[in-house]
Protein backbone atom coordinates (compact mmCIF):
# COMPACT_ATOMS: atom_id res chain seq x y z
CA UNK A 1 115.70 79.05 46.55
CA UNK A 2 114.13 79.65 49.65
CA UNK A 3 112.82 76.71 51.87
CA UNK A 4 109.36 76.17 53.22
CA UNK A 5 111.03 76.10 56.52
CA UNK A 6 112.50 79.55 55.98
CA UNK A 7 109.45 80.80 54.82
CA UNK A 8 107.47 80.14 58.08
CA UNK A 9 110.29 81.50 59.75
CA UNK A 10 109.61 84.82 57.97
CA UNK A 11 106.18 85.03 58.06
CA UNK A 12 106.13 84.26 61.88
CA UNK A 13 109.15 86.99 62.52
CA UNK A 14 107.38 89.43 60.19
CA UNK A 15 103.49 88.46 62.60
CA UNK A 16 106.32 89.19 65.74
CA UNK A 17 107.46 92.38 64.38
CA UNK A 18 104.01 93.76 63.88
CA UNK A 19 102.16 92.73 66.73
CA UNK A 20 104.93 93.50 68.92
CA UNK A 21 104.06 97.35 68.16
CA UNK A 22 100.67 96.87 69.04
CA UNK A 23 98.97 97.58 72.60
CA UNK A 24 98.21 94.25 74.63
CA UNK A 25 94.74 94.08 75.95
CA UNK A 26 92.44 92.66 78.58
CA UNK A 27 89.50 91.15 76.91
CA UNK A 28 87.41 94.25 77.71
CA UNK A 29 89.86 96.54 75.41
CA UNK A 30 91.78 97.66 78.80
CA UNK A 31 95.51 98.57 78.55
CA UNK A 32 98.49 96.05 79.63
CA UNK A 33 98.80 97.87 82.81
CA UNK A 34 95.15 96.80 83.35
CA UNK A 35 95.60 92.73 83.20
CA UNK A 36 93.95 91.58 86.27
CA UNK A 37 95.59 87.60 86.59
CA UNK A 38 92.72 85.17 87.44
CA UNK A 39 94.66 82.49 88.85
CA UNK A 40 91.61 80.51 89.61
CA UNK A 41 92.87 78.80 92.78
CA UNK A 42 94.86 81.71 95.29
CA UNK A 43 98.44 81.71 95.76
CA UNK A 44 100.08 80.36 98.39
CA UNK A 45 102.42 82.57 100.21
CA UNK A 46 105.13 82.01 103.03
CA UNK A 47 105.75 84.82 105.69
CA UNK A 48 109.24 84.32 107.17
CA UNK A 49 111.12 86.72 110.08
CA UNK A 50 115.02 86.72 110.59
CA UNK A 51 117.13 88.77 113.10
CA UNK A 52 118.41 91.37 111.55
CA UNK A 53 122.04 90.91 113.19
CA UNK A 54 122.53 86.87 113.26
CA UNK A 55 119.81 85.60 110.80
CA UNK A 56 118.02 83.64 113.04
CA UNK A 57 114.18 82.26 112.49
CA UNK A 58 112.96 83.62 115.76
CA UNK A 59 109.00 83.27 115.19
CA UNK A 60 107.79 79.46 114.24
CA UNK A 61 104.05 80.26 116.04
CA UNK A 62 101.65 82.48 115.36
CA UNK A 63 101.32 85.55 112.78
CA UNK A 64 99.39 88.29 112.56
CA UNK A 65 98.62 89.87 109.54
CA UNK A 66 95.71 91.75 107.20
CA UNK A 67 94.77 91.34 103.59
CA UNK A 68 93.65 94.52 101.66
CA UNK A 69 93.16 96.02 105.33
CA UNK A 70 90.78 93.74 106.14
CA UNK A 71 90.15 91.81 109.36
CA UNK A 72 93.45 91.12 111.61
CA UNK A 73 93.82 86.80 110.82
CA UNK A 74 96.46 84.44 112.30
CA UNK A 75 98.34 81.90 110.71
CA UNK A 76 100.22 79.32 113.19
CA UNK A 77 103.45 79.18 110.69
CA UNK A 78 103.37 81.84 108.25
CA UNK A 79 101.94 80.22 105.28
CA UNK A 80 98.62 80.43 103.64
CA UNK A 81 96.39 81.64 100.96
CA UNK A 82 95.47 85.17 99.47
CA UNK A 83 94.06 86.59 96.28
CA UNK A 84 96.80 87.56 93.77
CA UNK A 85 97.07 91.11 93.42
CA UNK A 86 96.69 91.25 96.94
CA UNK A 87 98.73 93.28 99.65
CA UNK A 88 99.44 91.58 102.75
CA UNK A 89 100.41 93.97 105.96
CA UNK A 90 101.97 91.87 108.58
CA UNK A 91 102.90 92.81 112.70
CA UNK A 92 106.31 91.41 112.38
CA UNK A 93 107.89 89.87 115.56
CA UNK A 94 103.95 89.26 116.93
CA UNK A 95 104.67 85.99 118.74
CA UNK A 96 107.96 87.19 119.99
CA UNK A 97 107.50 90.59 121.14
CA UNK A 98 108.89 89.49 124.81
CA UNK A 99 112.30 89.63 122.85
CA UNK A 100 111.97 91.47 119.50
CA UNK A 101 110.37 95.04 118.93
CA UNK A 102 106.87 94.67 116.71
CA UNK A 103 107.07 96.01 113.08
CA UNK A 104 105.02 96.79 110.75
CA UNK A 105 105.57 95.95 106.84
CA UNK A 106 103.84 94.96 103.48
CA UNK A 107 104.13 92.08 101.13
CA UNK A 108 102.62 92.00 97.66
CA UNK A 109 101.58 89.09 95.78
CA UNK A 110 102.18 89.33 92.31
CA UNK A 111 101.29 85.89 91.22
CA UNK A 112 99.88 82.28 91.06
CA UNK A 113 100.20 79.14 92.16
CA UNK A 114 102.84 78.97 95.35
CA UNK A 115 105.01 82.18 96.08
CA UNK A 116 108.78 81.94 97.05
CA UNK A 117 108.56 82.16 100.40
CA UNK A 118 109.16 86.39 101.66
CA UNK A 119 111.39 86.50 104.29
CA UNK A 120 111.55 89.80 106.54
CA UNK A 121 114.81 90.22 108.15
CA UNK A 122 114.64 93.47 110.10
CA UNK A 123 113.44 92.45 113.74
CA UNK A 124 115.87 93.65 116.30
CA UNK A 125 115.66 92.28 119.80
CA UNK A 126 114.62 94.97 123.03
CA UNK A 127 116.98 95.56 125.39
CA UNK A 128 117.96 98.23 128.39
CA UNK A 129 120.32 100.75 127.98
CA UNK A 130 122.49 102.87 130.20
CA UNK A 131 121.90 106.60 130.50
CA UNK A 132 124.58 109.28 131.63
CA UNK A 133 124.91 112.73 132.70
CA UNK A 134 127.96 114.73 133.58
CA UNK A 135 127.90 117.69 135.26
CA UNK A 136 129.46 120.84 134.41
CA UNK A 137 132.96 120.08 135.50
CA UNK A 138 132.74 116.80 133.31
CA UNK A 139 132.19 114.39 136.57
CA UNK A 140 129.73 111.52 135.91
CA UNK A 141 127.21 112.60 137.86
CA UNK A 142 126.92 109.72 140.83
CA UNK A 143 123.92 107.16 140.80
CA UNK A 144 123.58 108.32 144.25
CA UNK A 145 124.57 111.93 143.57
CA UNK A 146 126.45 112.33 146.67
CA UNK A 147 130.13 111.84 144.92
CA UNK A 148 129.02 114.19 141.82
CA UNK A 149 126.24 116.29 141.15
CA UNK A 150 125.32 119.45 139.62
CA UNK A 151 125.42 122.29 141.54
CA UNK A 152 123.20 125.78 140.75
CA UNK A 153 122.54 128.98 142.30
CA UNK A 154 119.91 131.55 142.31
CA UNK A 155 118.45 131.92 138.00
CA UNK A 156 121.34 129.72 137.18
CA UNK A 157 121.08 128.14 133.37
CA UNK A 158 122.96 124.61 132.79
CA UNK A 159 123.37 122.64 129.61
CA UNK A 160 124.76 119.28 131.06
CA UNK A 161 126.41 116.85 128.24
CA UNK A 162 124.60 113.36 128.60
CA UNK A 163 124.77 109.57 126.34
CA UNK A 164 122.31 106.51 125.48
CA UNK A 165 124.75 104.18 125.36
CA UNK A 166 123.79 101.41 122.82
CA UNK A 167 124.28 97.47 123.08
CA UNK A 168 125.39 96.02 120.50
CA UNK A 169 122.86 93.83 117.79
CA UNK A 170 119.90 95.30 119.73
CA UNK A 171 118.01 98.24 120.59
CA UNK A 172 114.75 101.03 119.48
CA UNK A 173 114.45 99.86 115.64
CA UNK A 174 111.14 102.28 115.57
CA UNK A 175 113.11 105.18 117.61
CA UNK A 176 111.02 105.99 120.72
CA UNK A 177 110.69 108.96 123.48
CA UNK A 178 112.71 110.84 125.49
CA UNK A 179 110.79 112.22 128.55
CA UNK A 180 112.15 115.20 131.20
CA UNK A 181 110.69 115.37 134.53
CA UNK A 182 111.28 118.75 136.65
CA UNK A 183 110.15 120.87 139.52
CA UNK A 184 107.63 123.48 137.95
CA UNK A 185 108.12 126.12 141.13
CA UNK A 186 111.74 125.68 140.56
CA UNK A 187 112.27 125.88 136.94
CA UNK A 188 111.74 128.17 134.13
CA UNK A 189 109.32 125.67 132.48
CA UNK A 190 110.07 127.08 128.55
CA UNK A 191 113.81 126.86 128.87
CA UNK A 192 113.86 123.33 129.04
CA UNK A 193 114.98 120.98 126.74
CA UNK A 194 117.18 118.35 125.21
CA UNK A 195 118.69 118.12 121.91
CA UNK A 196 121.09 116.09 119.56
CA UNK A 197 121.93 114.69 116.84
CA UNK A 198 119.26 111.35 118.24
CA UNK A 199 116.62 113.70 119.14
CA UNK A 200 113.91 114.40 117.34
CA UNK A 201 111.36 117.47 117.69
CA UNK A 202 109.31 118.40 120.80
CA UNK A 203 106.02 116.78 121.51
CA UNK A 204 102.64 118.05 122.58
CA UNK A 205 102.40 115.60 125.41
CA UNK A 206 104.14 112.62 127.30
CA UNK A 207 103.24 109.57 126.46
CA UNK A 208 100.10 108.71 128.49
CA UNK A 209 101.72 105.65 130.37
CA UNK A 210 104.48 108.26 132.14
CA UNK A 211 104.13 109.08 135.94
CA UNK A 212 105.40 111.94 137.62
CA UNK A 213 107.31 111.07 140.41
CA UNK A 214 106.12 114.52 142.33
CA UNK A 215 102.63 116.14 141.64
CA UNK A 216 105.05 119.43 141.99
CA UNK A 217 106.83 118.40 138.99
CA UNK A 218 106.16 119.14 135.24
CA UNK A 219 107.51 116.89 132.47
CA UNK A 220 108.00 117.24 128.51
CA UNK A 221 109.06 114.54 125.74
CA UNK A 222 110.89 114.69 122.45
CA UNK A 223 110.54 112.24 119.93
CA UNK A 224 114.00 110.11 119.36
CA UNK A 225 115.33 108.36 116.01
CA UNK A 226 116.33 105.00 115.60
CA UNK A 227 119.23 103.63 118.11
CA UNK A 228 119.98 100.42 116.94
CA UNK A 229 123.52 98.84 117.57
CA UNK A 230 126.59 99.50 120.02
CA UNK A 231 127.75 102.99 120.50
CA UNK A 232 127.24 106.02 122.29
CA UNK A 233 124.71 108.67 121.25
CA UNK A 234 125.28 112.11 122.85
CA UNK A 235 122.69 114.93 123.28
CA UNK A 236 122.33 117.43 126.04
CA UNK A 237 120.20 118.57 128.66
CA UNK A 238 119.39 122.10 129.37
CA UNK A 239 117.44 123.22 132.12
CA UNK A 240 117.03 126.90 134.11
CA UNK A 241 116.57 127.92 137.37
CA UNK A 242 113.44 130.62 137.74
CA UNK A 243 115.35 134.03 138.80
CA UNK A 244 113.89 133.81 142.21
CA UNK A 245 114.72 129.83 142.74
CA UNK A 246 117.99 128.83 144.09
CA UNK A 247 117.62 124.80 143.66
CA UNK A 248 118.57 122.54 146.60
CA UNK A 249 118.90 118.76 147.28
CA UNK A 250 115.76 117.27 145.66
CA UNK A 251 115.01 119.64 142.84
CA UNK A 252 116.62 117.05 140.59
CA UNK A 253 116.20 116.62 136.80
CA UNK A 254 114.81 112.60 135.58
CA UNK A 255 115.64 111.77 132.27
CA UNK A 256 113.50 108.44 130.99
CA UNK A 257 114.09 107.10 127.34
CA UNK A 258 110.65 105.01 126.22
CA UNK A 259 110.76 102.59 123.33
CA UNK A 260 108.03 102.70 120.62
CA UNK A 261 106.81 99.48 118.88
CA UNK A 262 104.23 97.65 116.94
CA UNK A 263 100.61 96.99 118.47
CA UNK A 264 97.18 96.36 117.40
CA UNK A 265 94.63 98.74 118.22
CA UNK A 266 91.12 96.80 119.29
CA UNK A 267 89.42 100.53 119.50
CA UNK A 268 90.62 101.33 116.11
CA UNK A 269 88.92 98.06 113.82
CA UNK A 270 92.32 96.13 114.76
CA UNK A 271 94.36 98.72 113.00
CA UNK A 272 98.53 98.04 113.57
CA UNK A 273 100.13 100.91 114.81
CA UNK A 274 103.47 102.40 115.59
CA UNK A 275 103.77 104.16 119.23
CA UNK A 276 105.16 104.34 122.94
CA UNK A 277 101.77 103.55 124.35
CA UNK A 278 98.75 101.19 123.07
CA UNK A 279 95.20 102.29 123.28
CA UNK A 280 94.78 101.43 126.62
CA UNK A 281 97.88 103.69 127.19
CA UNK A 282 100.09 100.79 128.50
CA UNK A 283 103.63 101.25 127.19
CA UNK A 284 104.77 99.01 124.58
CA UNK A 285 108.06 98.37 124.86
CA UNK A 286 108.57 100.46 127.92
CA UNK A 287 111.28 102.34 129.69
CA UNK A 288 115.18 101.63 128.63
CA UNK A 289 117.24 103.39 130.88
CA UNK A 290 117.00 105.96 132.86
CA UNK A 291 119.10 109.01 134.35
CA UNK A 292 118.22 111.35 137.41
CA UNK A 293 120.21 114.67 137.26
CA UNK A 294 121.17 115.53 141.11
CA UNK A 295 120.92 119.03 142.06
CA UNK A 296 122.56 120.73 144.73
């Protein structure tokens, strides 16, 4: 004989069974997918940064984020409220962008009451980096370019082997720009360029925050990836002399690597933005090293 106990136990598995095949709704008939939480009071969230290499809590102050896109808001440690449902874009490394290169990422909240706390652990610190040529004998070409340089004649072509060396547990998380300053009497202006495996394609224009160092001179840019890390990243430098030029002592070749990072653009409702220069084209990170090609 079956027990009452085992009876309720049947009916309740047999009421599982069958409503378990059936379509939750919203109380206006929408589908599951639909459920909008209403969590009456908003969550509480916690917005964290780490260094990506030892782990460390570098920001403590102030950060700057937007909810939904709305207006740019501070918080002085990282925690306070917003609407479930909601999507949070932060400007990580905001209060330390002295040392750490500004990024940009998104946090969802997904539910009520108060959120494990999100921690973003991808800043990487700025830092300088050394830039080297060698000429086409495979001398490091001098700092002074009186030991080694690169020597042309008359329509001469030269693609010149050069390396960003990087430093370790630091460097251009967001990639950044590779700029080529030249003498435009000198040089065939369309057969210049540099290429490699950390160089990405050819850009319209310099950043805006570039100076020549000659009114004589032309320069182009190339966009470059990510260099993050110790090692040496090799690309090369090609350049040509215009048939008629035979390039002397100070017809030299500047290679400048720019950084890009986070900003917030006041012309643009506050937007945060990626790029070498801000809106008031003032570099954002600036230039990391820097290589000048001696011609002879």
């Amino acid at each position: 004989m079956v027990s009452d106990f085992m009876k309720i136990a049947l009916i309740g598995l047999v009421i599982w069974l069958v409503m378990g095949q059936q379509p939750i709704t919203t109380i206006d008939g929408g589908a599951a997918d639909d459920v909008v939480l209403n969590c009456g009071v908003d969550p509480t969230v916690t917005l964290l940064e780490r260094d990506k290499f030892d782990g460390t809590l570098p920001n403590g102050a102030d950060v700057q984020y937007k909810i939904n896109g709305g207006a740019q808001q501070t918080d002085a440690d990282g925690s306070f409220s917003a609407p479930v449902g909601s999507t949070i874009t932060v400007l990580a490394g905001y209060d330390n962008r002295s040392v750490y290169t500004r990024r940009i990422y998104s946090y969802n909240v997904a539910g009520c009451g108060v959120q494990t706390p999100n921690t973003y652990t991808e800043l990487v610190q700025n830092t300088s980096m050394t830039v080297q040529c060698f000429n086409e004998g495979g001398d490091l070409i001098s700092s002074d370019g009186l030991t080694y340089n690169e020597t042309m004649a008359t329509g001469d072509s030269v693609s010149l082997n050069c390396e960003i060396q990087g430093v370790s547990r630091k460097g251009l998380p967001e990639g950044g720009v590779v700029v080529m300053e030249l003498s435009k009497t000198t040089y065939e202006e369309d057969l210049s360029e540099i290429s490699g495996s950390v160089i990405g394609s050819k850009l319209a224009n310099v950043p805006a925050s570039y100076t020549l160092s000659s009114t004589s001179n032309i320069a182009y840019a190339w966009d470059v990836n990510e260099i993050v890390g110790a090692g040496n990243r090799q690309f090369t430098v090609s350049f040509s002399a215009e048939d008629d030029q035979n390039p002397a002592a100070g017809n030299d070749v500047i290679v400048t690597f720019y950084g890009k990072g986070g900003y917030i653009d006041e012309e643009d409702g506050d937007a945060f933005k990626i790029g070498v220069d801000d809106e008031d084209q003032i570099a954002v990170v600036g230039s990391v090293g820097a290589e000048t090609i001696y011609v002879e």
